[in-house]
N, C-alpha and C. Protein backbone atom coordinates (compact mmCIF):
# COMPACT_ATOMS: atom_id res chain seq x y z
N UNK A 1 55.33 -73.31 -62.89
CA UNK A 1 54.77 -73.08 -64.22
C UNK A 1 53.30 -72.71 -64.08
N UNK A 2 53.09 -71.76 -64.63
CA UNK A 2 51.51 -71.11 -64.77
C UNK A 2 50.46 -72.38 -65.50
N UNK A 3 49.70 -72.47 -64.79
CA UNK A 3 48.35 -73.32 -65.56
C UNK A 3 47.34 -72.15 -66.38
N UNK A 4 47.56 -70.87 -66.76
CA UNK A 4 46.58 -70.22 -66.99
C UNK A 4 46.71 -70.06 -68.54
N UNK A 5 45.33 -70.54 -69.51
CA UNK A 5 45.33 -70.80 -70.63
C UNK A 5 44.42 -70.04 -71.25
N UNK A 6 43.62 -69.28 -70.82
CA UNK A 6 42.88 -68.15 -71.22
C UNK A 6 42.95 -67.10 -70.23
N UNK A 7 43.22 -65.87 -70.66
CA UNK A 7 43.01 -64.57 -69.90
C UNK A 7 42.37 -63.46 -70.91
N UNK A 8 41.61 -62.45 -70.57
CA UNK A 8 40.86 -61.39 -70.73
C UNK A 8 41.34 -60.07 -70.22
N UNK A 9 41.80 -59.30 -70.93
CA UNK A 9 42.75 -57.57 -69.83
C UNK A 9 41.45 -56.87 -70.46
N UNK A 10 41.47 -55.63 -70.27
CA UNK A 10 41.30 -54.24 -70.25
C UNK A 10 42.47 -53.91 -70.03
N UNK A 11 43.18 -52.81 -71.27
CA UNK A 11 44.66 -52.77 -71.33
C UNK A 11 44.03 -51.11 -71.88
N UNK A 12 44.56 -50.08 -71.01
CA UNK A 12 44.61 -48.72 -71.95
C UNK A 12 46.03 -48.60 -72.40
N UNK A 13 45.96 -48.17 -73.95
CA UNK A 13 47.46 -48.08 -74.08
C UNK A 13 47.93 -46.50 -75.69
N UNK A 14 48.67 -46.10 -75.35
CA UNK A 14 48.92 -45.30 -76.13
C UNK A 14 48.99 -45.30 -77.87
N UNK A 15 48.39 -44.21 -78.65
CA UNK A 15 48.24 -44.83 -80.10
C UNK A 15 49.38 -45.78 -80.63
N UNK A 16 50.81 -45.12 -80.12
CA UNK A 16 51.74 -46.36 -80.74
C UNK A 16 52.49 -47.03 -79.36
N UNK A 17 52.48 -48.44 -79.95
CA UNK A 17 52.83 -48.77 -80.98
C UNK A 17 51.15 -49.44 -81.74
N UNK A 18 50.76 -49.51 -83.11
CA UNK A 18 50.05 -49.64 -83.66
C UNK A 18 49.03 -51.17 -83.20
N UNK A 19 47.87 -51.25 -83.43
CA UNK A 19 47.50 -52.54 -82.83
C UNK A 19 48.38 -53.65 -83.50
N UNK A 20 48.21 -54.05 -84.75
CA UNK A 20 49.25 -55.17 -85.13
C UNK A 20 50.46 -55.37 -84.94
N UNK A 21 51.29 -54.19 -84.46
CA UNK A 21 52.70 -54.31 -83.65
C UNK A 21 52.47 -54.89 -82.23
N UNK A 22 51.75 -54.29 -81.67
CA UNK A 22 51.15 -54.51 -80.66
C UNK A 22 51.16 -56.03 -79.76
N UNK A 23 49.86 -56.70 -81.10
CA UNK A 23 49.77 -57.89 -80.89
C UNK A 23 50.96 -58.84 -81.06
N UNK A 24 51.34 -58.10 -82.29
CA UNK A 24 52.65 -59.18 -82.51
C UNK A 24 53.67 -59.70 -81.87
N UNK A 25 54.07 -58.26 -80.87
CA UNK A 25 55.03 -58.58 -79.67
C UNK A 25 54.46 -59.03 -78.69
N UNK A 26 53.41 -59.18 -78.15
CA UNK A 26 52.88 -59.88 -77.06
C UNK A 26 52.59 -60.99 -77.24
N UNK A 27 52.09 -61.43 -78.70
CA UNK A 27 52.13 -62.66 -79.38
C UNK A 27 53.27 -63.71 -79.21
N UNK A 28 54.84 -63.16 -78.83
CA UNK A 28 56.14 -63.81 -78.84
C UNK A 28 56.35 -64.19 -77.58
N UNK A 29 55.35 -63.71 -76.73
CA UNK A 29 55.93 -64.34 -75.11
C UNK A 29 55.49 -66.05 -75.52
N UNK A 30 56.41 -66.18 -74.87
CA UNK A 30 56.98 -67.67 -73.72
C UNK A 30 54.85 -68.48 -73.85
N UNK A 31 54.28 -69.25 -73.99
CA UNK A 31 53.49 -69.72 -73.76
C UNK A 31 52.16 -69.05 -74.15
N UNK A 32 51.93 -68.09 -75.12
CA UNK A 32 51.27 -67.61 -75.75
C UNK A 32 50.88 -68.35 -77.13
N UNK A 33 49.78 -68.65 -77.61
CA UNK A 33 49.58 -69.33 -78.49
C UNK A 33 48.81 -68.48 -79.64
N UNK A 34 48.11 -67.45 -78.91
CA UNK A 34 47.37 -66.72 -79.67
C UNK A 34 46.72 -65.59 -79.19
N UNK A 35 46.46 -64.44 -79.95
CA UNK A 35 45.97 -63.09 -79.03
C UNK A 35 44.54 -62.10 -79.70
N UNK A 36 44.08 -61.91 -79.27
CA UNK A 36 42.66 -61.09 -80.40
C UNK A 36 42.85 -60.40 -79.61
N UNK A 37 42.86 -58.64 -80.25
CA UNK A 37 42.76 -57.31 -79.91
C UNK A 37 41.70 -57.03 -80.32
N UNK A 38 40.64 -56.25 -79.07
CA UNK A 38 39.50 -55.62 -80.24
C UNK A 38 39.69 -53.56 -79.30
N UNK A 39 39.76 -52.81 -79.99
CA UNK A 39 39.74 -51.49 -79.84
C UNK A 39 38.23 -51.41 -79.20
N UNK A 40 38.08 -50.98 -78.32
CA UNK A 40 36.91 -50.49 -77.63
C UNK A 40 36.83 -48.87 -77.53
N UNK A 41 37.97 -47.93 -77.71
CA UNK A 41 37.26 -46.79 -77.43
C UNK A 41 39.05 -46.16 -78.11
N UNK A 42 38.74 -45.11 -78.25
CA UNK A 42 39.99 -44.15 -79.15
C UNK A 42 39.82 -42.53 -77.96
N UNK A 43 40.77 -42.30 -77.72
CA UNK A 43 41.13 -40.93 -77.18
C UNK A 43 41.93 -40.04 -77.86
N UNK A 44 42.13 -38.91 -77.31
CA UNK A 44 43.09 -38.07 -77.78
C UNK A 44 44.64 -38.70 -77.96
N UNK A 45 44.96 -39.10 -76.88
CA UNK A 45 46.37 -39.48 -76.87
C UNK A 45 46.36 -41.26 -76.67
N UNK A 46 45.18 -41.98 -76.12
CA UNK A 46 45.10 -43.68 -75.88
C UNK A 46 44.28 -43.95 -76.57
N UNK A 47 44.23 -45.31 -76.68
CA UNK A 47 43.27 -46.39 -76.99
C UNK A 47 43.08 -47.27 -75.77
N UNK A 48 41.78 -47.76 -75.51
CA UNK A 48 41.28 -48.69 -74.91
C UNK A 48 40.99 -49.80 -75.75
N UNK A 49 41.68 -51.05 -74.88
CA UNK A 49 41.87 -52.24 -75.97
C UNK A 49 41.23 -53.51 -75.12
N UNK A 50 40.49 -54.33 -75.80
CA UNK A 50 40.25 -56.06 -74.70
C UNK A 50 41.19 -56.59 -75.48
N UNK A 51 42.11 -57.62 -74.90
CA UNK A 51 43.15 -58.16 -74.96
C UNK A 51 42.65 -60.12 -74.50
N UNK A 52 42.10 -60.58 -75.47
CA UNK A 52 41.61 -62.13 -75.51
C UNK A 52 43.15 -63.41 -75.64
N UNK A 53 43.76 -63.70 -74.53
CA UNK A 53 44.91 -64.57 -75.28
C UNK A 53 44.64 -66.04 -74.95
N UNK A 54 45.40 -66.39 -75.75
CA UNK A 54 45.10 -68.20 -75.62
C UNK A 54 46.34 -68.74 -75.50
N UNK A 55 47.03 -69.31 -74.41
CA UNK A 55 47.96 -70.42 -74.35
C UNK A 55 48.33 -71.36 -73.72
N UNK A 56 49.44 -71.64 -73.66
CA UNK A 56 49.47 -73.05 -73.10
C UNK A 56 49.79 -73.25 -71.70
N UNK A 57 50.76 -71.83 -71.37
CA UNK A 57 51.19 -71.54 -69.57
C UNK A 57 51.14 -70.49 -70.00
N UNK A 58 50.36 -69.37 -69.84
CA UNK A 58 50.52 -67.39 -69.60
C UNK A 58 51.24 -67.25 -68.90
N UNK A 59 51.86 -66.74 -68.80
CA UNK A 59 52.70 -65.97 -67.42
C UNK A 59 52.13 -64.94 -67.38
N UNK A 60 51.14 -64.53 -66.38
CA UNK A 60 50.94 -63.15 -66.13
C UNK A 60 51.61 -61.87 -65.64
N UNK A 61 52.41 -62.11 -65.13
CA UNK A 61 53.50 -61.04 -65.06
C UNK A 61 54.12 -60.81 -66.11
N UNK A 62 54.63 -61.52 -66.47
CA UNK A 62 55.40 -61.53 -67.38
C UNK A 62 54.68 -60.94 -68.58
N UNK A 63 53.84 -61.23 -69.23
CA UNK A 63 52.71 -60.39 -70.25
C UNK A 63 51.87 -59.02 -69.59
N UNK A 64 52.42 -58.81 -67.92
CA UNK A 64 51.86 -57.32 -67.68
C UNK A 64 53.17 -56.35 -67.75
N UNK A 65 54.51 -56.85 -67.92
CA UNK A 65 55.67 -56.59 -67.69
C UNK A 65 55.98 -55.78 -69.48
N UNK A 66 55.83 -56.64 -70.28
CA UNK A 66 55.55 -56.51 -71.92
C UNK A 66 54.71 -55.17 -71.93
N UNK A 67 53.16 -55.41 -71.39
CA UNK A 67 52.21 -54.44 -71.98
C UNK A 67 53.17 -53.13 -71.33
N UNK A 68 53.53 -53.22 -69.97
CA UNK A 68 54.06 -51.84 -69.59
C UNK A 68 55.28 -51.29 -70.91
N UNK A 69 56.03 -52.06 -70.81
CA UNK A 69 57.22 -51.90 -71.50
C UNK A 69 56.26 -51.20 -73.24
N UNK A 70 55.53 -51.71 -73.31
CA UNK A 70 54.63 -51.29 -75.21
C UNK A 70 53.84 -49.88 -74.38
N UNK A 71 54.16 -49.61 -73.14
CA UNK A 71 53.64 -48.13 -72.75
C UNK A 71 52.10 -48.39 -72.26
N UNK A 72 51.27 -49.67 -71.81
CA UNK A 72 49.83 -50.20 -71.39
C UNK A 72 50.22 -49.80 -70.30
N UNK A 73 48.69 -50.03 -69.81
CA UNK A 73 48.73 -50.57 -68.40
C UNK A 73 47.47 -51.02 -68.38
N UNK A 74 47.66 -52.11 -67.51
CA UNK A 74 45.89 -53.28 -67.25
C UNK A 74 45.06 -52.83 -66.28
N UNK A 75 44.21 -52.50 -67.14
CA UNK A 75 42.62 -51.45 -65.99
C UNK A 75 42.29 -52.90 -65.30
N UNK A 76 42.08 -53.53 -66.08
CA UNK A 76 41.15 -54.73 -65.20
C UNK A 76 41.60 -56.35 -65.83
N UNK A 77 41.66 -57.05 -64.81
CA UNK A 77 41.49 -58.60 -65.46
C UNK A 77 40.37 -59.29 -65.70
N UNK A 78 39.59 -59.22 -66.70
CA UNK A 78 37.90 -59.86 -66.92
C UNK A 78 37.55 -61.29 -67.02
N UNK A 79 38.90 -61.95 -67.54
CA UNK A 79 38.42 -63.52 -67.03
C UNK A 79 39.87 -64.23 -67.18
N UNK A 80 39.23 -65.51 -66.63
CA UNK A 80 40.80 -66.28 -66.64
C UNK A 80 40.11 -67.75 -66.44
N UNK A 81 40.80 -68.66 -67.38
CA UNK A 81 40.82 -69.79 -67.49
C UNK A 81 42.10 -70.83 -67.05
N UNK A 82 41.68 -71.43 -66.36
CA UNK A 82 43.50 -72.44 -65.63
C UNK A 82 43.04 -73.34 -65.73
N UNK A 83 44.22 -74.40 -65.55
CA UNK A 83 43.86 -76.10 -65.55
C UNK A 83 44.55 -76.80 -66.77
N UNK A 84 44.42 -78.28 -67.03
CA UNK A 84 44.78 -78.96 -67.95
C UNK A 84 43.87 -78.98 -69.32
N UNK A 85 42.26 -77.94 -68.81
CA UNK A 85 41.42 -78.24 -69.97
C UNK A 85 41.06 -76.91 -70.12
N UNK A 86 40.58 -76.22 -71.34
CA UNK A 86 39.41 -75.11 -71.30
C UNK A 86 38.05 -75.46 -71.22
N UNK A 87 37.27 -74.92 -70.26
CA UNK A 87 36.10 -74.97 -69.58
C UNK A 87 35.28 -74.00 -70.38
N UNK A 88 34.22 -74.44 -71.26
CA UNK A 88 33.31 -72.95 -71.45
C UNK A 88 32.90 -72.37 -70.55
N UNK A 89 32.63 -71.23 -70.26
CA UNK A 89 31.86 -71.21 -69.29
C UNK A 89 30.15 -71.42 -69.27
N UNK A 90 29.64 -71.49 -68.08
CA UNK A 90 28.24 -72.11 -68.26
C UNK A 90 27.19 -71.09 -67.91
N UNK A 91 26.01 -70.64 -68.83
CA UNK A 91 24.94 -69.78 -68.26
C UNK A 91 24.38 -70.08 -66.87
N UNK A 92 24.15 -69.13 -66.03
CA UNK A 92 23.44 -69.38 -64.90
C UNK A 92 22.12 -68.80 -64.99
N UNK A 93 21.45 -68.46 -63.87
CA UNK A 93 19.70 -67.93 -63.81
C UNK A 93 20.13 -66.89 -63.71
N UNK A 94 20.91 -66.24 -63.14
CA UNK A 94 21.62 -64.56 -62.90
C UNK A 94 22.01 -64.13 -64.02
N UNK A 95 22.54 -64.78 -65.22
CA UNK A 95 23.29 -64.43 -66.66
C UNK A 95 21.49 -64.30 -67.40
N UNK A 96 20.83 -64.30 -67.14
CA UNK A 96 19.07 -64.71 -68.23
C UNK A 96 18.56 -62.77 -67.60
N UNK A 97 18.97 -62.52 -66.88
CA UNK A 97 18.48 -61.32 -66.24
C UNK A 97 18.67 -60.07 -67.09
């Protein structure tokens, strides 16, 4: 069972299916509790999307398996949270720069 309770994508994905379809079906996986889409950039034929989810076990495959299938694909993974707790994360002297 996955411990991972926050993850962060970079997901480019084609205009349809629409963002609120979108979310909604990725919203239904297995250990998903919650998802914020924010549109970062519009193309001719894609959208570039950050993909914020919150749950209780992610399955990451399994939610990169979905985005393919909705026609995505994940440019990048930007953060990830695991464990029994969510951790904020903490400013460092390198983050003040």
């Amino acid at each position: 069972m996955s411990s991972i309770r926050v993850i962060v994508l970079d997901v480019l994905k084609p205009h349809k299916p629409i963002l609120p379809d979108f979310a909604n079906k990725l919203a239904e996986l297995p250990g998903i509790i919650g998802i914020n889409i924010s549109l970062i950039e519009i193309d001719q034929k894609t959208e570039t999307v950050k993909l914020s989810i919150q749950g209780d076990s992610i399955d990451y495959e399994l939610l990169k398996e979905e985005i393919e299938k909705l026609g995505g694909t994940v440019h990048s993974i930007d953060k990830v949270v695991a464990g029994k707790r969510i951790i904020p994360e903490v400013e460092t002297l390198q983050d003040r720069s």
